[in-house]
C-alpha atoms as a PDB file:
ATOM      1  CA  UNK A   1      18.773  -1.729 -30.053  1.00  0.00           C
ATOM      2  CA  UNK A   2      18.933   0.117 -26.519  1.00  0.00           C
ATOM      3  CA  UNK A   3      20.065   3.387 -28.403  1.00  0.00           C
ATOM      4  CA  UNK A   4      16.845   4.349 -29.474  1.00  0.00           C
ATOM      5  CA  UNK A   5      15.660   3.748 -25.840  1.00  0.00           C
ATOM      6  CA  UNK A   6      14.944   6.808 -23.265  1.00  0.00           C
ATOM      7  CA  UNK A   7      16.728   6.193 -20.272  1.00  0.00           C
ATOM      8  CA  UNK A   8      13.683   6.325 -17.724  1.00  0.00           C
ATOM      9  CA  UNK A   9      10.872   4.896 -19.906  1.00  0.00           C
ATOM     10  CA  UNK A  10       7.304   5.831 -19.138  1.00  0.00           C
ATOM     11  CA  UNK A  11       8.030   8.325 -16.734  1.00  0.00           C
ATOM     12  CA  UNK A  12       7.390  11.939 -16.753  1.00  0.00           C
ATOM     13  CA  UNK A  13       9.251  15.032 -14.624  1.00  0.00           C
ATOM     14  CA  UNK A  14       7.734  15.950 -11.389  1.00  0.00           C
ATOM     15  CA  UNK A  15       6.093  19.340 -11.766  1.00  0.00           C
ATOM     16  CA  UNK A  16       5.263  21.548  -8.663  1.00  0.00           C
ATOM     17  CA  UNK A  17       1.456  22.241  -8.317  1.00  0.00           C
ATOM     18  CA  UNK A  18       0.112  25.692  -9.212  1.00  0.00           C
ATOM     19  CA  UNK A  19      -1.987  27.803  -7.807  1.00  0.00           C
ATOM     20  CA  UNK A  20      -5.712  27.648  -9.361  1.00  0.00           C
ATOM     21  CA  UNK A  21      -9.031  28.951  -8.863  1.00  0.00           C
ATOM     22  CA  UNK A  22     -11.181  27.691  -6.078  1.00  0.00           C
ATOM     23  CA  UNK A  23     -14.477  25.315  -7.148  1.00  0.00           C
ATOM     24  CA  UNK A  24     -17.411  23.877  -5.830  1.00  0.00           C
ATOM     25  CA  UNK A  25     -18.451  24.564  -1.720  1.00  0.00           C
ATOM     26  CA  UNK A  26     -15.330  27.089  -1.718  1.00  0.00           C
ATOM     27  CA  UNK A  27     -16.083  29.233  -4.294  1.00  0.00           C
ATOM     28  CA  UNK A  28     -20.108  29.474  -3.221  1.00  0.00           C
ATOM     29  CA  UNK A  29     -18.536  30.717  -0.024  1.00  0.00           C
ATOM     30  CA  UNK A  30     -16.046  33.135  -1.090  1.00  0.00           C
ATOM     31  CA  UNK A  31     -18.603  34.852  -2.986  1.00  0.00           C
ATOM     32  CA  UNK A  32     -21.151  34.648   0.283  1.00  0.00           C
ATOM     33  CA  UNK A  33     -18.112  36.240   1.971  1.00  0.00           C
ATOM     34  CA  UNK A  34     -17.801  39.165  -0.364  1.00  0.00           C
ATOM     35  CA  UNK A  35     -21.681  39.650  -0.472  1.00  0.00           C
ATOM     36  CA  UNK A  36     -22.893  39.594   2.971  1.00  0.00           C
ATOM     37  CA  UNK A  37     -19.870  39.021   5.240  1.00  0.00           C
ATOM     38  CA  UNK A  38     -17.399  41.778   4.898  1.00  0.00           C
ATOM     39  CA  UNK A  39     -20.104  44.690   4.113  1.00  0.00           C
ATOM     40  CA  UNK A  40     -18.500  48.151   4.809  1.00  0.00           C
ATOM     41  CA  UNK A  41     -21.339  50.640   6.216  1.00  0.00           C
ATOM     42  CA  UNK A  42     -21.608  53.348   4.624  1.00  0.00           C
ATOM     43  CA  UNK A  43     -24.346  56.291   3.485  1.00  0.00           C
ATOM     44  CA  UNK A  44     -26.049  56.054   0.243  1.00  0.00           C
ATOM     45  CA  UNK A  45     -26.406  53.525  -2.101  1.00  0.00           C
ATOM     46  CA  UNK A  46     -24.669  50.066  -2.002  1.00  0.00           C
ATOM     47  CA  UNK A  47     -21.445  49.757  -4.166  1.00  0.00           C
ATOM     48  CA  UNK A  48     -21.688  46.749  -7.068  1.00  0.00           C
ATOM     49  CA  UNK A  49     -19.664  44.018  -7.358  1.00  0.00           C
ATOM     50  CA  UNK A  50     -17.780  45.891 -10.375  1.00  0.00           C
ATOM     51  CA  UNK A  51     -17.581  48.892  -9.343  1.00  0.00           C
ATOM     52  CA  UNK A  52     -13.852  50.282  -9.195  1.00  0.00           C
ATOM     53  CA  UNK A  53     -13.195  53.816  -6.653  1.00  0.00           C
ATOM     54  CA  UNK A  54     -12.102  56.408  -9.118  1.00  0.00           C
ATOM     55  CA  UNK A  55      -9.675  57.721  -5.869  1.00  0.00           C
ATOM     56  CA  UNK A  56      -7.991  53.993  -6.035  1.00  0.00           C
ATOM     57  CA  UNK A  57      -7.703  53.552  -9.464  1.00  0.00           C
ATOM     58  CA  UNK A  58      -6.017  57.027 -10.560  1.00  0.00           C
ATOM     59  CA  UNK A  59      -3.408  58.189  -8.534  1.00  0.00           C
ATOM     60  CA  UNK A  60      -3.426  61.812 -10.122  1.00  0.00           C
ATOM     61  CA  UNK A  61      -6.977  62.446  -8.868  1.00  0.00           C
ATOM     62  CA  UNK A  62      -6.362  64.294  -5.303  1.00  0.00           C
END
């Protein structure tokens, strides 16, 4: 019986693509970015990779 049938049969919606994290030879240089390429001088001791400025993070510091 073609009641029980979908009308399109075997196909799926089209679903825009979404944004996802970056892989392989991309990701490697990201991270070489962030390391060596856009180093900010400054005095003292270098910044790690986790380290969050307490100024940025809490606006009621100042």
């Amino acid at each position: 019986s073609s009641a029980s049938k979908p009308f399109f049969e075997g196909q799926t919606p089209e679903v825009a693509k979404q944004e996802k994290k970056k892989t392989g030879w991309a990701k490697q240089h990201m991270q070489y970015s962030r390391c060596f390429v856009n180093v900010v001088t400054t005095f003292g001791k270098r910044k790690g990779p986790n380290a969050n400025s307490e100024v940025l993070c809490n606006p009621d510091f100042l």
